[in-house]
Protein backbone atom coordinates (compact mmCIF):
# COMPACT_ATOMS: atom_id res chain seq x y z
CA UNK A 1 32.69 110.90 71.57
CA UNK A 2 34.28 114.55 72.36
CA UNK A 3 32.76 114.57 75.56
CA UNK A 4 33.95 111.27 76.57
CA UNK A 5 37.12 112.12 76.01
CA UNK A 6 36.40 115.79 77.84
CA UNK A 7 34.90 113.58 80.81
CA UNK A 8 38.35 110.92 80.60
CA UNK A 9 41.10 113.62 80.47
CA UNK A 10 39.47 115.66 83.60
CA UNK A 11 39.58 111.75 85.47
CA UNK A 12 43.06 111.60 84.29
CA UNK A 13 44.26 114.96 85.24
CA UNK A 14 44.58 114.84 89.41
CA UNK A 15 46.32 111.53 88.81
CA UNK A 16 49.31 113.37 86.38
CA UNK A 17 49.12 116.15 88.60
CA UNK A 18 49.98 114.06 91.94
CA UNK A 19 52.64 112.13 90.18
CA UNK A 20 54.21 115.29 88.67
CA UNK A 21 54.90 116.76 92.70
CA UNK A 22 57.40 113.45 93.19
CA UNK A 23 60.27 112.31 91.17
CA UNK A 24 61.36 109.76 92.70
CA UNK A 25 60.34 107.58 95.35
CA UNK A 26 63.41 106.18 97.79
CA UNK A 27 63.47 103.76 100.16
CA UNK A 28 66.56 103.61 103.04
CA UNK A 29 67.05 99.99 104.66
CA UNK A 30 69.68 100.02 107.35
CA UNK A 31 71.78 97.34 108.46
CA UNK A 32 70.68 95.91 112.27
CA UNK A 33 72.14 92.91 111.58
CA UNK A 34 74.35 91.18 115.01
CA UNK A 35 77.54 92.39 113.31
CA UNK A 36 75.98 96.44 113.81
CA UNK A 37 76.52 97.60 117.53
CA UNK A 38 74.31 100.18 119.30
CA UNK A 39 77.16 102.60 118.16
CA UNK A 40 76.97 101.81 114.37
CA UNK A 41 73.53 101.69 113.98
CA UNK A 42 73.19 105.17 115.64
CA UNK A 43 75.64 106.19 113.38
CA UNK A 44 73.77 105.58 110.54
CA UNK A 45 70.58 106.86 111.84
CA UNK A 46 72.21 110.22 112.66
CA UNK A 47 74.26 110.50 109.81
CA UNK A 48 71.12 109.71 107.18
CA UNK A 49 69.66 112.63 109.03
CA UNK A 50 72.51 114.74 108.54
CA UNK A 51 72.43 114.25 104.94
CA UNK A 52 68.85 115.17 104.83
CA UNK A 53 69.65 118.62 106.17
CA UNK A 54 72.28 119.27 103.92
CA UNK A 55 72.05 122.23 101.40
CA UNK A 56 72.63 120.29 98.48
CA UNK A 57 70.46 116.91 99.60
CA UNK A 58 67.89 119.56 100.32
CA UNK A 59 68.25 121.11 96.30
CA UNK A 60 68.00 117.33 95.41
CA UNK A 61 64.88 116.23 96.95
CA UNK A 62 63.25 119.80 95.57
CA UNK A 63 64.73 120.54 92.77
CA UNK A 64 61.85 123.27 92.12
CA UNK A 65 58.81 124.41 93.60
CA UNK A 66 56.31 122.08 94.26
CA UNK A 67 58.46 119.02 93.37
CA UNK A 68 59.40 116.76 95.97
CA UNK A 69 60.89 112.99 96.61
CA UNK A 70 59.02 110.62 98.78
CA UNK A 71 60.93 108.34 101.51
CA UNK A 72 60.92 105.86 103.98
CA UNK A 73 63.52 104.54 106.28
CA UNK A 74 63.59 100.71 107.86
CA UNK A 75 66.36 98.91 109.83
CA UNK A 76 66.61 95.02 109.30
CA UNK A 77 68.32 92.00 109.99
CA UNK A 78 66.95 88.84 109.83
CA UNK A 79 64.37 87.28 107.48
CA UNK A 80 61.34 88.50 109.85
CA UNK A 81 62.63 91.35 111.35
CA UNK A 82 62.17 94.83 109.32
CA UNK A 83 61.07 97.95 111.26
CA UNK A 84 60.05 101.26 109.61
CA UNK A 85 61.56 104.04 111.63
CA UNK A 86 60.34 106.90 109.48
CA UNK A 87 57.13 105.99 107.07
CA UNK A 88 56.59 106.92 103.53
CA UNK A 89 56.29 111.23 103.28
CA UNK A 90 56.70 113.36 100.44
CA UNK A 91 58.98 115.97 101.13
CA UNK A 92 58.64 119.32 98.98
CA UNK A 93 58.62 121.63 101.91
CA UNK A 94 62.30 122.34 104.42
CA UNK A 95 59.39 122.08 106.84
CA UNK A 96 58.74 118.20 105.80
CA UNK A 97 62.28 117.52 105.38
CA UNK A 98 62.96 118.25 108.94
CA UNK A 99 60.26 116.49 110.29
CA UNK A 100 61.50 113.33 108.30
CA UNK A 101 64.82 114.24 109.41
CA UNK A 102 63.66 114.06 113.35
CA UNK A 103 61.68 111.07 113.26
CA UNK A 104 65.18 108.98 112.41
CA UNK A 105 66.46 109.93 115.28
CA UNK A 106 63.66 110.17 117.62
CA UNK A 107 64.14 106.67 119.26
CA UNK A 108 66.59 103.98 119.72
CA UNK A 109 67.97 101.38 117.26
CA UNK A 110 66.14 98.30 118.40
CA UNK A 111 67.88 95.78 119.68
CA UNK A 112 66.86 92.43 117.78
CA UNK A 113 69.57 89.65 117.13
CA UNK A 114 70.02 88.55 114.01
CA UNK A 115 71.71 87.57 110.91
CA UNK A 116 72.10 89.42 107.57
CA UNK A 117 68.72 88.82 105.62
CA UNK A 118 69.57 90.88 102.60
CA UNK A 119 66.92 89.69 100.28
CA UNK A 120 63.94 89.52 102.90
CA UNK A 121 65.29 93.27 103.32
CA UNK A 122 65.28 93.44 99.66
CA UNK A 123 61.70 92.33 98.90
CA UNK A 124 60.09 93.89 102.08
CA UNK A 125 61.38 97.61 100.30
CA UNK A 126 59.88 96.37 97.23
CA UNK A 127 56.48 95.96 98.79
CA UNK A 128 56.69 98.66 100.71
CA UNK A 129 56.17 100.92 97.20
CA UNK A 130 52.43 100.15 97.84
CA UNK A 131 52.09 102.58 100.31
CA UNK A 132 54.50 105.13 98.34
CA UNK A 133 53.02 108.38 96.55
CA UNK A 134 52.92 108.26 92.86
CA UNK A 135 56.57 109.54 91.68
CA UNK A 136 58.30 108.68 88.12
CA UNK A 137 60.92 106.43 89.71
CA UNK A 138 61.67 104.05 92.42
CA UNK A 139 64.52 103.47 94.49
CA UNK A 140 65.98 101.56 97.13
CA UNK A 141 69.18 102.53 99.24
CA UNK A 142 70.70 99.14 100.86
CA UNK A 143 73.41 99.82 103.71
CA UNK A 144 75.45 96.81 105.17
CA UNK A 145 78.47 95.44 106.27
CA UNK A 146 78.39 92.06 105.42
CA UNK A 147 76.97 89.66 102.74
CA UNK A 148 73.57 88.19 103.29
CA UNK A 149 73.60 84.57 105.23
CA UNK A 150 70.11 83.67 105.90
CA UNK A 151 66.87 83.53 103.87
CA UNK A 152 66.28 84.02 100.35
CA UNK A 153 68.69 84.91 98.99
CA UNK A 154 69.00 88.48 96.54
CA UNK A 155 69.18 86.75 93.35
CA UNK A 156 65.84 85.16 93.81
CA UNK A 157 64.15 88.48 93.91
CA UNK A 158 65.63 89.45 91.13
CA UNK A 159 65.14 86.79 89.00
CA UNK A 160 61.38 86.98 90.76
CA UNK A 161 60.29 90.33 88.32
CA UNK A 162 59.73 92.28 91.58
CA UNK A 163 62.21 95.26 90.50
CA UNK A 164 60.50 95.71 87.54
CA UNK A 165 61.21 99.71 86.89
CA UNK A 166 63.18 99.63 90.32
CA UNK A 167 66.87 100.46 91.11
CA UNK A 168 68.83 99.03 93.90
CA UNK A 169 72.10 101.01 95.08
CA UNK A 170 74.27 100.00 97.74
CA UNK A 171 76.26 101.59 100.53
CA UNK A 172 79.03 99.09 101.70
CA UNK A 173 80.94 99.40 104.97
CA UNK A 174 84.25 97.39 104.43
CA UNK A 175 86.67 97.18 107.39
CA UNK A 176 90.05 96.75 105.22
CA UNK A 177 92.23 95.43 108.29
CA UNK A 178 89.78 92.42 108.98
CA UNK A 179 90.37 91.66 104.64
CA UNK A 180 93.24 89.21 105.62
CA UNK A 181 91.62 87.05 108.24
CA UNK A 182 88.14 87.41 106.35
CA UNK A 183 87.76 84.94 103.56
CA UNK A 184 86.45 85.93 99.93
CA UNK A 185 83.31 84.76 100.33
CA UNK A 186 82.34 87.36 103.42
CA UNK A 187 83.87 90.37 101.59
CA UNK A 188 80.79 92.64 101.29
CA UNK A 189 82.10 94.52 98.27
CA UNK A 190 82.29 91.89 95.44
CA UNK A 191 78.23 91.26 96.73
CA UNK A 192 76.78 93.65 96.62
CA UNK A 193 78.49 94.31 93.46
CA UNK A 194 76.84 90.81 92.47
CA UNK A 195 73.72 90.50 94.03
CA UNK A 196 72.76 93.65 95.48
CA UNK A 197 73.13 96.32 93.02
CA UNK A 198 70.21 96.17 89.81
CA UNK A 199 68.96 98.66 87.44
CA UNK A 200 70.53 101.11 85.25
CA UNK A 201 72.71 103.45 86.88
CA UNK A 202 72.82 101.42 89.94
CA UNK A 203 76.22 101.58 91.61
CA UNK A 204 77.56 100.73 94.95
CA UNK A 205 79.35 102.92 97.51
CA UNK A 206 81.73 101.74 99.59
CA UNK A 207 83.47 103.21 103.13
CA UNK A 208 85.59 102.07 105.58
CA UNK A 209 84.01 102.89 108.75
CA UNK A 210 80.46 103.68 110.10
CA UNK A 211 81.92 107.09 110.93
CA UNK A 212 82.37 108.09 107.37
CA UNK A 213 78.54 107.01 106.59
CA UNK A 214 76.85 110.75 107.12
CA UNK A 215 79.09 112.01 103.97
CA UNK A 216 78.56 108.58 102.25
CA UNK A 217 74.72 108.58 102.74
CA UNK A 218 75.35 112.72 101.41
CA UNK A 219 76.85 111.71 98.86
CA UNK A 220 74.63 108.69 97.84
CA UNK A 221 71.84 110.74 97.90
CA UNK A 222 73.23 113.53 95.55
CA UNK A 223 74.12 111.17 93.18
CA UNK A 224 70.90 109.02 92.75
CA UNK A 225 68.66 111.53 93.57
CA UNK A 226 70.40 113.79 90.24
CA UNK A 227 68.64 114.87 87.10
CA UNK A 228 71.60 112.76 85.24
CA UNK A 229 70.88 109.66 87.06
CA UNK A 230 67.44 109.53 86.30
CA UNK A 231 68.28 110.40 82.19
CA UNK A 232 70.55 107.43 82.64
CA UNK A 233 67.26 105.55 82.94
């Protein structure tokens, strides 16, 4: 019995010590929806980037040696249109930071029209935790600047049990001097506030313009990526 339990824990021990080198696991979709120009979308890519390179991000992601977060970046628009543009890598290293960093802005936005398919964007970050590292959370950064209009919609994934031990926080770029000519319904805010945002802690951002999204996406990632926001867990 003593040595089965000898034999067990030395099974068990590579598979602690792998998930003990990530605390948390984040996925980044960006917003390629028809309402995103070239502009906007580089924006985003750029500024995510920035953020990454940041001091404090950097202090975030490792809070101490050998500790790291793991992340991947997709854009998205419609129901069948999501495109990784930097794949799932566990960053404990400046080194792998920067690499992560470069591959977001290696290329070009793609160019795909298409409407706002927030919950196909939604579920496709869900699954894409398969391919993930082992880390104690999971989490899932949603930018946009509109609500979803095609597809399934949000609430059906999750009221589906896919975000099971998952949070979703949102980044919200809101135009205040279209408010007046824009009807309640298409005011991103209030949804994602809704049917975006889900877990404990999970909270929405919100800007005004794509050019404030570096220091948003900064300060996003300080905030969920924070010893206190995973104790609020």
């Amino acid at each position: 019995m003593i040595r089965a339990l000898v034999v067990l824990s030395l099974l068990l021990a590579p598979l602690t010590a792998r998930a003990a080198e990530c605390h948390a696991a984040l996925v980044l979709a960006l917003d390629l929806s028809d309402s995103v120009d070239a502009h906007e979308a580089d924006l985003q890519r750029k500024g995510l980037a920035a953020a990454l390179r940041d001091d404090a991000v950097r202090a975030a992601i490792m809070p101490r040696p050998g500790l790291g977060a793991a992340l991947m970046a997709f854009e998205w628009n419609n129901p069948s249109f999501q495109r990784v543009i930097a794949g799932w890598r566990l960053l404990s290293s400046p080194t792998a930071i920067d690499a992560f960093a470069d591959r977001l802005t290696a290329g070009q936005p793609a160019r795909v029209h298409g409407q706002t398919g927030i919950g196909a964007a939604m579920r496709y970050a869900v699954r894409s935790f398969a391919n993930a590292p082992p880390c104690t959370r999971k989490l899932i950064d949603i930018s946009g600047d509109g609500p979803g209009n095609t597809g399934i919609p949000p609430t059906s994934v999750r009221k589906s049990g896919e975000l099971a031990n998952i949070t979703i926080n949102g980044l919200v770029i809101r135009n205040p001097a279209l408010d007046s000519a824009q009807p309640p319904t298409r005011d991103p805010l209030p949804y994602y506030q809704k049917n975006v945002k889900f877990g404990p802690g999970a909270f929405v951002i919100v800007i005004d313009s794509y050019d404030d999204y570096a220091d948003a996406i900064r300060r996003k990632l300080l905030r969920e990526l924070s010893p206190n926001f995973a104790a609020a867990r």
